[in-house]
Protein backbone atom coordinates (compact mmCIF):
# COMPACT_ATOMS: atom_id res chain seq x y z
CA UNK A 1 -68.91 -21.97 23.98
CA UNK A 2 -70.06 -21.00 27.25
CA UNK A 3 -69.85 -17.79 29.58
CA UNK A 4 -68.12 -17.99 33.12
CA UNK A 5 -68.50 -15.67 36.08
CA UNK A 6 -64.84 -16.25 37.38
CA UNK A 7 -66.21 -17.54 40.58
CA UNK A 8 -64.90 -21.19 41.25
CA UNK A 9 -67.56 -23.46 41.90
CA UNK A 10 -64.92 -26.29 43.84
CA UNK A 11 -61.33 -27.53 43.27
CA UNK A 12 -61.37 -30.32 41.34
CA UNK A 13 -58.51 -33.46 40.79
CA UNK A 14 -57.25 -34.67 37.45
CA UNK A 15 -57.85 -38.47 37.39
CA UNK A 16 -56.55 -39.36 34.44
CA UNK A 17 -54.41 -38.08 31.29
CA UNK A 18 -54.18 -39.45 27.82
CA UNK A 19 -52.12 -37.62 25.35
CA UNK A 20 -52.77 -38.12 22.13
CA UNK A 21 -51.53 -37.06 18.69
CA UNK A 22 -54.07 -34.36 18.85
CA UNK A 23 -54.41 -32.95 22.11
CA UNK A 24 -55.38 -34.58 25.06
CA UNK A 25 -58.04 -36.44 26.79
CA UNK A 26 -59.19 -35.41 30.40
CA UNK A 27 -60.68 -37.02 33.40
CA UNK A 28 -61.79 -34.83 36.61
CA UNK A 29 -62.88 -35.67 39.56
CA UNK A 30 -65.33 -33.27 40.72
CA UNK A 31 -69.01 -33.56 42.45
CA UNK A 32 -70.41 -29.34 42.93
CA UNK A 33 -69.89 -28.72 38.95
CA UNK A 34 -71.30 -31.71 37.74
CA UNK A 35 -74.72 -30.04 39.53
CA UNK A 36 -77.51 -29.70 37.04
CA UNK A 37 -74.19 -30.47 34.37
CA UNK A 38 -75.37 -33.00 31.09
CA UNK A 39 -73.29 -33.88 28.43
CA UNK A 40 -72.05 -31.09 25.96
CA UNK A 41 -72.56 -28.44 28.34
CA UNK A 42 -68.85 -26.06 28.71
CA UNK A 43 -66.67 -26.49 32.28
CA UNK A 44 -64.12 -23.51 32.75
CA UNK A 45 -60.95 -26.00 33.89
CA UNK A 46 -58.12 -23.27 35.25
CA UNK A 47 -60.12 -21.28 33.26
CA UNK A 48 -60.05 -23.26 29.65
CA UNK A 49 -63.52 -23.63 28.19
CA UNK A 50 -63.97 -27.38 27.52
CA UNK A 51 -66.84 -29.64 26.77
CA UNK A 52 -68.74 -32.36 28.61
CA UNK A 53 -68.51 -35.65 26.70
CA UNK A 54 -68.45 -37.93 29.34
CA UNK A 55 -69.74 -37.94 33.37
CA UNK A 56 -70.25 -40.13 36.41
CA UNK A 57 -71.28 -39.17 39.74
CA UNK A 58 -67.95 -38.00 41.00
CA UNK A 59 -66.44 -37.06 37.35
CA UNK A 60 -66.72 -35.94 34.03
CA UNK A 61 -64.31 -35.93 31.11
CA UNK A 62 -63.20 -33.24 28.20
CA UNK A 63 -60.94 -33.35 25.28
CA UNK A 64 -58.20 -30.75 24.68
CA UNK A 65 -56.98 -29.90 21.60
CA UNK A 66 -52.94 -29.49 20.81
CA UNK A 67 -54.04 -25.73 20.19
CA UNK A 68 -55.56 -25.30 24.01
CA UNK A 69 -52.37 -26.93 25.20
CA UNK A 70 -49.86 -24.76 24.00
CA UNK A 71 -51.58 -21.59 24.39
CA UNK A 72 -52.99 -22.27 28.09
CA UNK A 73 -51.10 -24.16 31.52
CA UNK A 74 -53.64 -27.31 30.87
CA UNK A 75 -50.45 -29.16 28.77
CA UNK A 76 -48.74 -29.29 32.39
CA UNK A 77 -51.75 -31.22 34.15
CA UNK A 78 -50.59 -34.52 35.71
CA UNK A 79 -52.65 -37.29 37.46
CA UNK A 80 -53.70 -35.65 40.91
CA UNK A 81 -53.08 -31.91 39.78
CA UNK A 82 -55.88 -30.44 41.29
CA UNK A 83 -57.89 -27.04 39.22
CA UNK A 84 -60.02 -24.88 39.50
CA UNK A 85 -63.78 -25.52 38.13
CA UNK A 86 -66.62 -23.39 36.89
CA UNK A 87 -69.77 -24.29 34.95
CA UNK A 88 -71.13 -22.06 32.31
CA UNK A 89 -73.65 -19.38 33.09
CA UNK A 90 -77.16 -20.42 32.30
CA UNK A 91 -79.77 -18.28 31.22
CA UNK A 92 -81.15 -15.92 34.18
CA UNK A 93 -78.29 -16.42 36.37
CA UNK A 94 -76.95 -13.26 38.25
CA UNK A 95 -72.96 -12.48 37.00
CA UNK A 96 -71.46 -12.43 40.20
CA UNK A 97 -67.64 -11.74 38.82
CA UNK A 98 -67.20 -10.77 35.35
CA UNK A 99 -68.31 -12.04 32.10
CA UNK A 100 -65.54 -14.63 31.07
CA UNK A 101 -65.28 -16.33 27.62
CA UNK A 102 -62.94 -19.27 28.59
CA UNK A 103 -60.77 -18.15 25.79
CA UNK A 104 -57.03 -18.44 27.47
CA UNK A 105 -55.16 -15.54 26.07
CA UNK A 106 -51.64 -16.21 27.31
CA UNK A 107 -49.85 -17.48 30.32
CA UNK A 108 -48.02 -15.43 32.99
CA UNK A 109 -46.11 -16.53 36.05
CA UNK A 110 -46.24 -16.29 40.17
CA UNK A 111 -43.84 -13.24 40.93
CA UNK A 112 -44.51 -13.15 44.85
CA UNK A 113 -46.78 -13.85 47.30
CA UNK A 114 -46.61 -10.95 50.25
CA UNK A 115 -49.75 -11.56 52.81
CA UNK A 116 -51.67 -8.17 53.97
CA UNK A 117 -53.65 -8.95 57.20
CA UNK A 118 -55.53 -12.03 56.92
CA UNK A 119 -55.59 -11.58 53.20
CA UNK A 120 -52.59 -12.10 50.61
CA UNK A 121 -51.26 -9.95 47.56
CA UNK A 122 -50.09 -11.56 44.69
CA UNK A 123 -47.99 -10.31 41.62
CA UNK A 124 -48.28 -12.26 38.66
CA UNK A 125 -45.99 -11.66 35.43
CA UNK A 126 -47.85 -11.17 32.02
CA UNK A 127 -46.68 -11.07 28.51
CA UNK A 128 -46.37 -7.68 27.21
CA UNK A 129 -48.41 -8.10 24.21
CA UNK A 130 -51.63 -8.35 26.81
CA UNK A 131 -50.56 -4.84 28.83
CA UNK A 132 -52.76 -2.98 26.73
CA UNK A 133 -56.02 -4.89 28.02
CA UNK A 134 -54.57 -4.35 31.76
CA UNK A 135 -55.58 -1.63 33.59
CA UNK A 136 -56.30 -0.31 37.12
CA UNK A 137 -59.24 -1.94 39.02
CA UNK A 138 -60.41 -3.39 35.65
CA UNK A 139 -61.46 -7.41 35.86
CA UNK A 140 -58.57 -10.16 34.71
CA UNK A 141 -58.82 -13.36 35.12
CA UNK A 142 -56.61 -15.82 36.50
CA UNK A 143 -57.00 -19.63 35.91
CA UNK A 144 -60.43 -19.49 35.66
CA UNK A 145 -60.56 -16.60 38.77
CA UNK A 146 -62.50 -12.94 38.82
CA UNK A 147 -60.10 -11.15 40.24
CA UNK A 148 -59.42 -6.98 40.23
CA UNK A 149 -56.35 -5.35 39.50
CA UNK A 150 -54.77 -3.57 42.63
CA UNK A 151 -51.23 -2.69 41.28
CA UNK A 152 -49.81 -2.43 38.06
CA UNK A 153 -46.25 -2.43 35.96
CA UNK A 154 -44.88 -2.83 32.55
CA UNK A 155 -44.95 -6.16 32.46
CA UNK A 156 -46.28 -7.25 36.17
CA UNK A 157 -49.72 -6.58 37.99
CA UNK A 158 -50.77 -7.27 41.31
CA UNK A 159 -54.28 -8.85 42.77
CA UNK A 160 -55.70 -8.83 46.60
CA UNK A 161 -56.98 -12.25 47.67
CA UNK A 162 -59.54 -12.63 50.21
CA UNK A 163 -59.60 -15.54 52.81
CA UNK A 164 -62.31 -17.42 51.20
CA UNK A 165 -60.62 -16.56 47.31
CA UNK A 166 -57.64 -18.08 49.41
CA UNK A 167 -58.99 -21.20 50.50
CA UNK A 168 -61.35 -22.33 48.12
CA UNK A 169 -58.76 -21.97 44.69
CA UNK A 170 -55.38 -23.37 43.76
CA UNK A 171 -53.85 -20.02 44.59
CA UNK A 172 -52.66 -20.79 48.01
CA UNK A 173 -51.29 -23.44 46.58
CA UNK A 174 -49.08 -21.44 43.79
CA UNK A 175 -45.22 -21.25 44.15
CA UNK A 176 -43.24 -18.58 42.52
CA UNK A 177 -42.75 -19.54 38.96
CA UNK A 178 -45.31 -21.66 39.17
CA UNK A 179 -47.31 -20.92 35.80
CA UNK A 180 -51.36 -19.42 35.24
CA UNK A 181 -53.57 -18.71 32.95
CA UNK A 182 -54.58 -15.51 32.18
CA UNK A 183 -57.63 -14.19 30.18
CA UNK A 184 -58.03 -10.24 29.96
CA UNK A 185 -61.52 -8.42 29.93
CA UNK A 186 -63.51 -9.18 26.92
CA UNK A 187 -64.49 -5.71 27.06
CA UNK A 188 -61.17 -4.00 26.90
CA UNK A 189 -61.04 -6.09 23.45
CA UNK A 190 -63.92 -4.48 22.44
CA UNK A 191 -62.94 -1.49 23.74
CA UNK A 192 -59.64 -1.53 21.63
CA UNK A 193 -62.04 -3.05 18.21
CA UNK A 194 -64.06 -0.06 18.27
CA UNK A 195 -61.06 2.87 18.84
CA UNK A 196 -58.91 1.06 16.16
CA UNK A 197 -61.57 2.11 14.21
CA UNK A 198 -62.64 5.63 14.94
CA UNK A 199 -61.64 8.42 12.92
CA UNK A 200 -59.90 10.15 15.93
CA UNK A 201 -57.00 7.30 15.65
CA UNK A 202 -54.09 8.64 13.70
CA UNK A 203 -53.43 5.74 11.73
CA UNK A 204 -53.91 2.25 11.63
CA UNK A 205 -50.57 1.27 12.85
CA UNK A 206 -51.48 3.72 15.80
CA UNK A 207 -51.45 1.80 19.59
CA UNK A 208 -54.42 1.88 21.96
CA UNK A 209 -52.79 2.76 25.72
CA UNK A 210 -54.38 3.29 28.62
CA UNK A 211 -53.83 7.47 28.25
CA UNK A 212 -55.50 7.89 25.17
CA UNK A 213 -58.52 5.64 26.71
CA UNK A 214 -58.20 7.82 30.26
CA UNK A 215 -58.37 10.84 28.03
CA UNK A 216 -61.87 9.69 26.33
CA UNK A 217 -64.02 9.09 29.32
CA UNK A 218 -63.45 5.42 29.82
C-alpha cells in the first residue's frame, strides 16, 4: 500500500483493457510517474492504489481486482480514457496535499460546473453514508485530487479549482453526471474511531456529526 499527496503528477492514457473473470488488467501510458518508479511500487490511478507489475519507457501496467471495480469509477475505463496519476510518497518527501491512502471509499457525481474568475467551482454529489467525514475546509479527495471543501449540503459539497488544478487533471474535462471517485480524510476516520469510543458517547448506536465534533475543539 502506498501513501499519496493528492497532487497529480501528469494525465495519463489507458492503452489497453483486459477484463477478466477477476478484475481487470491495465495498461497506461504515462512517462512523469514512471520517474524513479520499479516494479511493485503503488500508482494512485483516479485515485485507486494499484501496483506496478509491468513498465516500459512510456507505460506501466496494474491489475484490478472485481472488488476495486465496483467500489471505484476504474470499471468504466475504456481504451484512450485518459486519468489522473500519482506515485506513492517515498520516505523524506514533503506532503504537499494531504495524506491519501488510495483506498476509494465511494463514488459521487458532477452536479455543476459554475466558473469564478479565472478559476471554476465545482459541486460534486456524494453518498450520504460518507457526509459524516465531510466537513468545511477539511481535505477530500477527488479521483486521486487534494482538494478543500468550500461549500457544503446534505448530500452535495462544493470545491474551488485553480487554473493550474484546471489544466493539468481530468476535471476540465468532467461533464455533469459524469462519475468520480471520492476518498474522505483518513483522519476524520480516525477521528470518528476514537469518539465511538469515548465514554462521553451516549451509546454505541450513537452518530458522530459534525456538532458534537465542533463542540469538542476539533
Amino acid at each position: 500500500m502506498g501513501i499519496f499527496t493528492g497532487l497529480i503528477i501528469e494525465v495519463g492514457r489507458v492503452r489497453r483493457v483486459d477484463r477478466r473473470s477477476e478484475g481487470a488488467y491495465l495498461v497506461i501510458e504515462a512517462h512523469k510517474v514512471l520517474e524513479g518508479t520499479r516494479i511493485g511500487d503503488s500508482i494512485s490511478i483516479n485515485g485507486v492504489d494499484l501496483t506496478v507489475i509491468e513498465m516500459g519507457s512510456d507505460f506501466f501496467s496494474a491489475d484490478a481486482s472485481l472488488e476495486t471495480l465496483k467500489r471505484s469509477t476504474l470499471g468504466e475505463l475504456s481504451v484512450g480514457s485518459r486519468v489522473n496519476l500519482e506515485r506513492a510518497l517515498a520516505v523524506g518527501e514533503r506532503l504537499g496535499g494531504h495524506m491519501v491512502q488510495g483506498h476509494v471509499d465511494g463514488t459521487g457525481a458532477l452536479l455543476s460546473v459554475t466558473p469564478e474568475g479565472n478559476a471554476y467551482r465545482m459541486r460534486f454529489g456524494f453518498p450520504r453514508e460518507l457526509g459524516r467525514y465531510i466537513a468545511m475546509k477539511g481535505s477530500i479527495t477527488v479521483d486521486g485530487i487534494s482538494l478543500t471543501v468550500a461549500g457544503l449540503g446534505d448530500d452535495w459539497f462544493e470545491v474551488a479549482i485553480i487554473p493550474h488544478t484546471w489544466r493539468e487533471t481530468i476535471l476540465s474535462e468532467l461533464k455533469n453526471g459524469d462519475a468520480i471517485n471520492l476518498e474522505v480524510d483518513v483522519l476524520a476516520k480516525y477521528v470518528e474511531r476514537l469518539m465511538t469510543r469515548d465514554e462521553e458517547v451516549p451509546s454505541a448506536s450513537s452518530k458522530l456529526t459534525i456538532e458534537y465534533l465542533t463542540e469538542r475543539g476539533y
